[in-house]
N, C-alpha and C. Protein backbone atom coordinates (compact mmCIF):
# COMPACT_ATOMS: atom_id res chain seq x y z
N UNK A 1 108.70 166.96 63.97
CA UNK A 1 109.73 166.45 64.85
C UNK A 1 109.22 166.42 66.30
N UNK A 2 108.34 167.21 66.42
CA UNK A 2 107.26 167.31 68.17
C UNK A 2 107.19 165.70 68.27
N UNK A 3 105.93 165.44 67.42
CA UNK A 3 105.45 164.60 68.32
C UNK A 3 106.10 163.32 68.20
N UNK A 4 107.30 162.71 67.05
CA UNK A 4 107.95 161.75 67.52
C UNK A 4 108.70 161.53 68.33
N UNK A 5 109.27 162.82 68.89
CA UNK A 5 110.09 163.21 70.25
C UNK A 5 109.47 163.24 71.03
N UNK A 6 108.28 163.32 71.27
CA UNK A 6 107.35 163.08 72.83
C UNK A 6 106.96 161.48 72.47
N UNK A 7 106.67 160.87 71.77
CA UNK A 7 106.54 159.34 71.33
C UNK A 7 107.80 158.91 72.36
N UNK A 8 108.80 158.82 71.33
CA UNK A 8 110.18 158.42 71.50
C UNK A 8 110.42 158.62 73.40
N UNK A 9 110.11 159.93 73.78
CA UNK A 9 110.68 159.87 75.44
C UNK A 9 109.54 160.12 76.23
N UNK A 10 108.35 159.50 75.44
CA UNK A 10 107.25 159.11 76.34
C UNK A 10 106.20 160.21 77.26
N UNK A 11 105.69 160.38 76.44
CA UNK A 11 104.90 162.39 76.86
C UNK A 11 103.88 161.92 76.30
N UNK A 12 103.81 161.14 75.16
CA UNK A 12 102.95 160.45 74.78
C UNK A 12 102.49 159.57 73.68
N UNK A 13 101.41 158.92 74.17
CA UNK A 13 100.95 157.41 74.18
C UNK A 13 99.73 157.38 73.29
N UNK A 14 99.87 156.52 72.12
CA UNK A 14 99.01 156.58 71.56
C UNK A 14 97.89 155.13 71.66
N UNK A 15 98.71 154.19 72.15
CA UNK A 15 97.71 152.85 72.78
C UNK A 15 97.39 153.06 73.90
N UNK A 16 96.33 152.47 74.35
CA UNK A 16 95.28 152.12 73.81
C UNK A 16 94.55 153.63 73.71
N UNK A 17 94.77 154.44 74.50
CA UNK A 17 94.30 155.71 73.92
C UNK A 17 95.25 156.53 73.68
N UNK A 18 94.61 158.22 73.41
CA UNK A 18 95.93 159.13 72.88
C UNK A 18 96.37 159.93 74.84
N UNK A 19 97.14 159.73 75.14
CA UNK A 19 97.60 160.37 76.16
C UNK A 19 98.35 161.08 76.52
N UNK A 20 98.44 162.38 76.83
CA UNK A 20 99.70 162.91 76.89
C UNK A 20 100.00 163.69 78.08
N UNK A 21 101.45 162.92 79.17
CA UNK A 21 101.27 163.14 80.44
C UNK A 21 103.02 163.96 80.44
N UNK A 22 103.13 164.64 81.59
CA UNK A 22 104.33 165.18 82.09
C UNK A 22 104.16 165.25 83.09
N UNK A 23 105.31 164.85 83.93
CA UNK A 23 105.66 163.99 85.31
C UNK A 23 106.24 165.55 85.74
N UNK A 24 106.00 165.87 86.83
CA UNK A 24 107.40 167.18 87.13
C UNK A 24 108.62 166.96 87.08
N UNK A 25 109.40 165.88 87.34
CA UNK A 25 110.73 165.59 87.11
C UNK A 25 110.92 165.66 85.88
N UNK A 26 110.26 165.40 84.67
CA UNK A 26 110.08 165.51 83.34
C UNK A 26 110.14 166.75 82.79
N UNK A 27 109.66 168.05 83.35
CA UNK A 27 109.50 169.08 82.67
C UNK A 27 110.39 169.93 81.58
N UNK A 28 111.64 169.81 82.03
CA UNK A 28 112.89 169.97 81.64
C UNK A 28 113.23 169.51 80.31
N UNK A 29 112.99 168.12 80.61
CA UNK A 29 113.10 167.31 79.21
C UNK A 29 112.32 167.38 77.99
N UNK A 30 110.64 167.99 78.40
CA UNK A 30 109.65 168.42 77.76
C UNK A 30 110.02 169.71 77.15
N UNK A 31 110.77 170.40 78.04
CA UNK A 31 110.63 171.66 77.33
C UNK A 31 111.85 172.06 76.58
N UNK A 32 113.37 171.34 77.04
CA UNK A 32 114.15 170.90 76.10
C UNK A 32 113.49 170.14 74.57
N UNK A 33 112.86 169.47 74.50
CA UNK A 33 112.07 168.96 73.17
C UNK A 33 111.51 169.63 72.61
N UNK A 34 110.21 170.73 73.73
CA UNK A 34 109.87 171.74 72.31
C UNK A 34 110.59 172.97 71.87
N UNK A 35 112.26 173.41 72.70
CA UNK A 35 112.81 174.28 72.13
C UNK A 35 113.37 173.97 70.79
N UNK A 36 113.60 172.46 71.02
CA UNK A 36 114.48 172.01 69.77
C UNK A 36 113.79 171.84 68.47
N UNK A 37 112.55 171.66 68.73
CA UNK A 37 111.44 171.25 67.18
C UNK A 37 111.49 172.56 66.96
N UNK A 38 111.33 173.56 67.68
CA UNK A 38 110.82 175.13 67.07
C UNK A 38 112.15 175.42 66.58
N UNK A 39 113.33 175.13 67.16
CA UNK A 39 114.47 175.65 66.34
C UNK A 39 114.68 175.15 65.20
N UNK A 40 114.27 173.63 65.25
CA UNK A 40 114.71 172.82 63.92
C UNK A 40 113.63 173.10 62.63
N UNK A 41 112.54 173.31 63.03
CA UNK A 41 111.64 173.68 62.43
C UNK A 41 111.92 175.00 62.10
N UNK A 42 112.40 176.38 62.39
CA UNK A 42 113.33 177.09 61.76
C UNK A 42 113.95 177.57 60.98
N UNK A 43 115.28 176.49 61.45
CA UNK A 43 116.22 176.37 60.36
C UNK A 43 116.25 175.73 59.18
N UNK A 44 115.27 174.37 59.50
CA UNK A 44 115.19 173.52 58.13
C UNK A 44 114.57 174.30 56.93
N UNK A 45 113.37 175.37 57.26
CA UNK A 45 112.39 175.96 56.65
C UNK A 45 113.08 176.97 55.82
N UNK A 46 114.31 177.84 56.95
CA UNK A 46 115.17 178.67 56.12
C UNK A 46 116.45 177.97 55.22
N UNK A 47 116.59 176.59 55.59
CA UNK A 47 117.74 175.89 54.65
C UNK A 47 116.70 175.64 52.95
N UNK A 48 115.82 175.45 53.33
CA UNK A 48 114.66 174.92 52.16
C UNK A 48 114.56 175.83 51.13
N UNK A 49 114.26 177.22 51.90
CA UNK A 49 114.16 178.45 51.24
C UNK A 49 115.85 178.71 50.37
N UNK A 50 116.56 178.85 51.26
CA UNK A 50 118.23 179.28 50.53
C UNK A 50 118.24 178.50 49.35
N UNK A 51 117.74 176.82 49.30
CA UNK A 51 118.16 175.68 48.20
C UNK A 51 117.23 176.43 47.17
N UNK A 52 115.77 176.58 47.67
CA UNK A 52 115.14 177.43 46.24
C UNK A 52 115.61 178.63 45.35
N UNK A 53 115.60 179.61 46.78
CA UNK A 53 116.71 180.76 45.94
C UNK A 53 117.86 180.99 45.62
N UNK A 54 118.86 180.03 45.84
CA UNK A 54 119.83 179.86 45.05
C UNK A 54 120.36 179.35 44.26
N UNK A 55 119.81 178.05 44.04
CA UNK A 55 120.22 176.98 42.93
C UNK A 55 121.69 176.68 43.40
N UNK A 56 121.80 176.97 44.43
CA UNK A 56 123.68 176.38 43.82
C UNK A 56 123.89 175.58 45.70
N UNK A 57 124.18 174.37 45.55
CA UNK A 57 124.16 173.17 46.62
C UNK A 57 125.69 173.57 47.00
N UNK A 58 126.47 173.73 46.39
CA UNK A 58 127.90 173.70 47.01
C UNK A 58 128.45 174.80 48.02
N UNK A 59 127.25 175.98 47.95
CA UNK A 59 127.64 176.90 49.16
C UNK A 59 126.92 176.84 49.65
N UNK A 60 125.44 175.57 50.05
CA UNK A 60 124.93 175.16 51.42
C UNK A 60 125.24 174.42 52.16
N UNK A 61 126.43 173.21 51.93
CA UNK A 61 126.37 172.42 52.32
C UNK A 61 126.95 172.43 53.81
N UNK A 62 127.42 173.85 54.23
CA UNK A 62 127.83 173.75 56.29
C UNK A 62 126.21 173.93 56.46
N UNK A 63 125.67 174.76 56.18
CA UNK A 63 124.39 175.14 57.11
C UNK A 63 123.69 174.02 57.19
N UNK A 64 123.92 173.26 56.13
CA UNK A 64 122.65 172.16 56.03
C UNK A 64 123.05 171.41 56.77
N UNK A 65 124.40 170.93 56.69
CA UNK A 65 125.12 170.05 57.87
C UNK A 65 124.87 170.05 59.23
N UNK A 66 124.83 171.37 59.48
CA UNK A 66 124.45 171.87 60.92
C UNK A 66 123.14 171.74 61.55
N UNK A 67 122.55 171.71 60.05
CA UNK A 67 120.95 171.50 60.62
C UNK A 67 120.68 169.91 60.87
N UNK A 68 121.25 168.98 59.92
CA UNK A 68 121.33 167.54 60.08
C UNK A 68 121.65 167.22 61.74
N UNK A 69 123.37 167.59 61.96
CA UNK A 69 123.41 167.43 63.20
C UNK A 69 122.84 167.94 64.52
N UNK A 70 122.36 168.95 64.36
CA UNK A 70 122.02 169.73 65.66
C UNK A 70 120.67 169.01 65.87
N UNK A 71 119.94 168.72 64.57
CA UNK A 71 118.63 167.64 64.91
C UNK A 71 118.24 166.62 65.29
N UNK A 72 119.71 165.62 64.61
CA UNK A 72 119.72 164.50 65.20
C UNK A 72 120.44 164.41 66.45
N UNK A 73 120.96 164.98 66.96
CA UNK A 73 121.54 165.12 68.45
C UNK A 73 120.58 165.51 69.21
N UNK A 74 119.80 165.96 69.20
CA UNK A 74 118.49 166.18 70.05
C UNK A 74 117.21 165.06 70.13
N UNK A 75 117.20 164.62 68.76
CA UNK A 75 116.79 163.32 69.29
C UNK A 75 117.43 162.08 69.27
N UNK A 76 118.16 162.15 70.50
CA UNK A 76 118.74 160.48 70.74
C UNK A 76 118.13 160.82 72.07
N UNK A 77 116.54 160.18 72.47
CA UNK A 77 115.95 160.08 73.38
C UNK A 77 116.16 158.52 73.40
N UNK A 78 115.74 157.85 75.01
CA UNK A 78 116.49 156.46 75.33
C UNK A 78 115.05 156.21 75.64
N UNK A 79 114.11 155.96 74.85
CA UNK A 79 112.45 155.35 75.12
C UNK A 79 113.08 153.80 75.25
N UNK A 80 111.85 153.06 75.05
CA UNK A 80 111.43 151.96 74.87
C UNK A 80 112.66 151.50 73.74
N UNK A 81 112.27 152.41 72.49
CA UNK A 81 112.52 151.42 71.26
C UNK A 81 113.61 151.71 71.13
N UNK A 82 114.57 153.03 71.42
CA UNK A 82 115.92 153.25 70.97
C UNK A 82 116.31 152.34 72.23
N UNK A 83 116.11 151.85 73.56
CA UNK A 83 116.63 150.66 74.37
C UNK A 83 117.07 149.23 73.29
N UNK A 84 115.63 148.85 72.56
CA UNK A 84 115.75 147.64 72.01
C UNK A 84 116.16 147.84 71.20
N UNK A 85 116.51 148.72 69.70
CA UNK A 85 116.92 149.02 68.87
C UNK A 85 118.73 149.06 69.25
N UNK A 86 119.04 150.02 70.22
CA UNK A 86 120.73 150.18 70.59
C UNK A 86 121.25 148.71 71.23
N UNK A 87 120.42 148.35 72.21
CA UNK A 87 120.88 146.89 72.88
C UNK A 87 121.48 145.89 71.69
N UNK A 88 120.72 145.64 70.85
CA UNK A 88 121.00 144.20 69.82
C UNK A 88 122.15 144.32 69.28
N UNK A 89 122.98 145.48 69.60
CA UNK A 89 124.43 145.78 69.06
C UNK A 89 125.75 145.38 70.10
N UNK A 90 125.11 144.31 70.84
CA UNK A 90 125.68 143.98 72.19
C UNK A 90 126.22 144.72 73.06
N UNK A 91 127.59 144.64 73.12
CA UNK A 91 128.18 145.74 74.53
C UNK A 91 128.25 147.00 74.06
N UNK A 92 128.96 147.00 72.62
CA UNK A 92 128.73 148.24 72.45
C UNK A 92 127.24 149.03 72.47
N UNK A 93 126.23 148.45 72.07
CA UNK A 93 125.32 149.33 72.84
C UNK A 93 124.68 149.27 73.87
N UNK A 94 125.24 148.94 74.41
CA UNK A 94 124.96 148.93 75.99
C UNK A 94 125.76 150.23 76.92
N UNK A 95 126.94 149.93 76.38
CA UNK A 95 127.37 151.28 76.28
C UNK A 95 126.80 152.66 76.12
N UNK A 96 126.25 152.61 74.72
CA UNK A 96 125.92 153.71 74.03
C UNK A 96 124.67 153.93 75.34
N UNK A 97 123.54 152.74 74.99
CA UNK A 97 122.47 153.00 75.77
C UNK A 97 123.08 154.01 77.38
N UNK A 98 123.73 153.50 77.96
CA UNK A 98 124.19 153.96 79.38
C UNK A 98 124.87 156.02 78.77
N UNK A 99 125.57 155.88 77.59
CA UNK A 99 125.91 157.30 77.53
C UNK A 99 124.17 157.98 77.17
N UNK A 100 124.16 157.93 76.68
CA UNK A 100 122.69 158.64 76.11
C UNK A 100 121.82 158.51 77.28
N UNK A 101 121.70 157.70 78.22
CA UNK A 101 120.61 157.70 79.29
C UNK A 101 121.18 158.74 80.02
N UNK A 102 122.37 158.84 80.17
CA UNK A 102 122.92 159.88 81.21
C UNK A 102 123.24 161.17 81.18
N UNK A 103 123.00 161.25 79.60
CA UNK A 103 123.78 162.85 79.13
C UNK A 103 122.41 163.36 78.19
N UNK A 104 121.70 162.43 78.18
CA UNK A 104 120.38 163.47 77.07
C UNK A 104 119.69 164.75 77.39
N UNK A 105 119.71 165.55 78.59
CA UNK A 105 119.64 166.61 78.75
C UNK A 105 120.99 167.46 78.16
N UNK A 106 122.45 166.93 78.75
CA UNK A 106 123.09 168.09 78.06
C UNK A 106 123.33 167.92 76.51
N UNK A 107 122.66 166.28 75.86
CA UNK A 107 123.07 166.67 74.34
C UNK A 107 122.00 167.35 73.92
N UNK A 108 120.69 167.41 74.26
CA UNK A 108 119.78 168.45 73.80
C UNK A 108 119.86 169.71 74.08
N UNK A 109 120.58 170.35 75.15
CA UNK A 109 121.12 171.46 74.95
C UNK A 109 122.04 171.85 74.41
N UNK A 110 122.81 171.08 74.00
CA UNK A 110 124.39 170.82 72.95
C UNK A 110 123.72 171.18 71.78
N UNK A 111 122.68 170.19 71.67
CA UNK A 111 122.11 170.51 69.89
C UNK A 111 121.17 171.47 69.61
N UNK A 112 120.58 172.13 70.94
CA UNK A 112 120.10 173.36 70.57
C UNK A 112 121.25 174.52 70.57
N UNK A 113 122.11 174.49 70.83
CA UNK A 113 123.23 175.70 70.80
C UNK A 113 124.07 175.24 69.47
N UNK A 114 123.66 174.10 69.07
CA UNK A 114 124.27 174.01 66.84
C UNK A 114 123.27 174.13 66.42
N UNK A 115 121.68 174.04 66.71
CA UNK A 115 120.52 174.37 66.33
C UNK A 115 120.66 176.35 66.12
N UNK A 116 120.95 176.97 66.95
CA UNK A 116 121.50 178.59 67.41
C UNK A 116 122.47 179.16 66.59
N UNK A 117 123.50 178.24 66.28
CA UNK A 117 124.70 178.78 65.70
C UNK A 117 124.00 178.81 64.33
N UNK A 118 123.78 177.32 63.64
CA UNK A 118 123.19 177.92 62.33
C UNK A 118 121.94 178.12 61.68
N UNK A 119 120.80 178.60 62.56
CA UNK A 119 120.16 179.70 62.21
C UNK A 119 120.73 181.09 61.98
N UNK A 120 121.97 181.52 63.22
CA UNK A 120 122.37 182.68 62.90
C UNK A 120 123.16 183.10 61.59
N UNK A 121 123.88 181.96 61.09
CA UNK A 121 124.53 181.62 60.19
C UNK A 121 123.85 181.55 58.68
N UNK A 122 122.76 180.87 58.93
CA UNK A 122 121.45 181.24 57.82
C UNK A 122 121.31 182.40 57.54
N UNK A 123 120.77 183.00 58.69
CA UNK A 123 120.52 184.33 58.80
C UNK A 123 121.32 185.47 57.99
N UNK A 124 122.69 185.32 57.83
CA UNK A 124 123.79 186.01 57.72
C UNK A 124 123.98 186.08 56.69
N UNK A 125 123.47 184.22 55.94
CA UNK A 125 124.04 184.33 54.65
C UNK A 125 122.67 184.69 54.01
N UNK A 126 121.37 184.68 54.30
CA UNK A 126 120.45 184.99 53.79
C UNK A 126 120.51 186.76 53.09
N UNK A 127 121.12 187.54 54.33
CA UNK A 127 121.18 188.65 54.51
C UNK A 127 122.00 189.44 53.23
N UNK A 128 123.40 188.51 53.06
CA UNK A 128 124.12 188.42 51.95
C UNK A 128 123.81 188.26 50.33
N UNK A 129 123.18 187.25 50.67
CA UNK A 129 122.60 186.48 49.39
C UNK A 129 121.38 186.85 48.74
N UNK A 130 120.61 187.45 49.60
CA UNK A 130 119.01 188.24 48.83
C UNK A 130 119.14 189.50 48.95
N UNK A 131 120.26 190.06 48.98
CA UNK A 131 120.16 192.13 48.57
C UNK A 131 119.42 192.09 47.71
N UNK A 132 118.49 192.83 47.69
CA UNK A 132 117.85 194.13 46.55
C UNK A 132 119.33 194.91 45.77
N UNK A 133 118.92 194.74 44.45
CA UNK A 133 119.83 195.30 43.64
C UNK A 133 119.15 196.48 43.58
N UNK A 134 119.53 198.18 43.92
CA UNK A 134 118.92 198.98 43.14
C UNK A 134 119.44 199.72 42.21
């Protein structure tokens, strides 16, 4: 999830060479991106694990949810391609484009604090769910 999120909001460039730059006004946004891969990277790893050791899908399905959203809310970066990609939806994304250009710092901190909630929540039920019987 790193490096399509530095792709996506431009950290880096793989034409014509591989480049990878951060502006100081940028830093923020950089480091909002790698809190969120390490969290998502995380939680997905501990949602992966719960589906193995439990066999049973119907009491994962908040955590996993949480992990869906809290990930994809972190990346709605406004590069290049999510511009041309959101635009062709006319006003309404023009719209959209203008919310997301203006708020993508606080939705990546939005989605690292549902990134937070359910790891802890993992955590909890992990704690529950793998006792040692003795």
């Amino acid at each position: 999830m790193f490096i399509p999120l530095l792709i996506i909001s431009e950290h880096l460039f793989l034409e014509p060479y591989i480049i990878f730059s951060i502006y100081p006004e940028s830093i923020v946004n950089f480091l909002l991106i790698l809190i969120l891969s390490i969290f998502a990277g995380i939680v997905i790893s501990m949602n992966i694990f719960r589906i193995r050791q439990i066999k049973k899908t119907n009491k994962i399905g908040v955590s996993l949810f949480g992990t869906i959203i809290g990930a994809s809310a972190g990346a709605c970066s406004c590069g290049p391609v999510g511009f041309s990609i959101i635009t062709t939806f006319g006003t309404a994304g023009g719209i959209a484009t203008a919310f997301l250009d203006m708020y993508e710092i606080p939705l990546r901190i939005i989605s690292i604090g549902i990134l937070i909630v359910v790891f802890f929540t993992s955590l909890k039920s992990l704690k529950n769910e793998c006792k040692i019987k003795s």
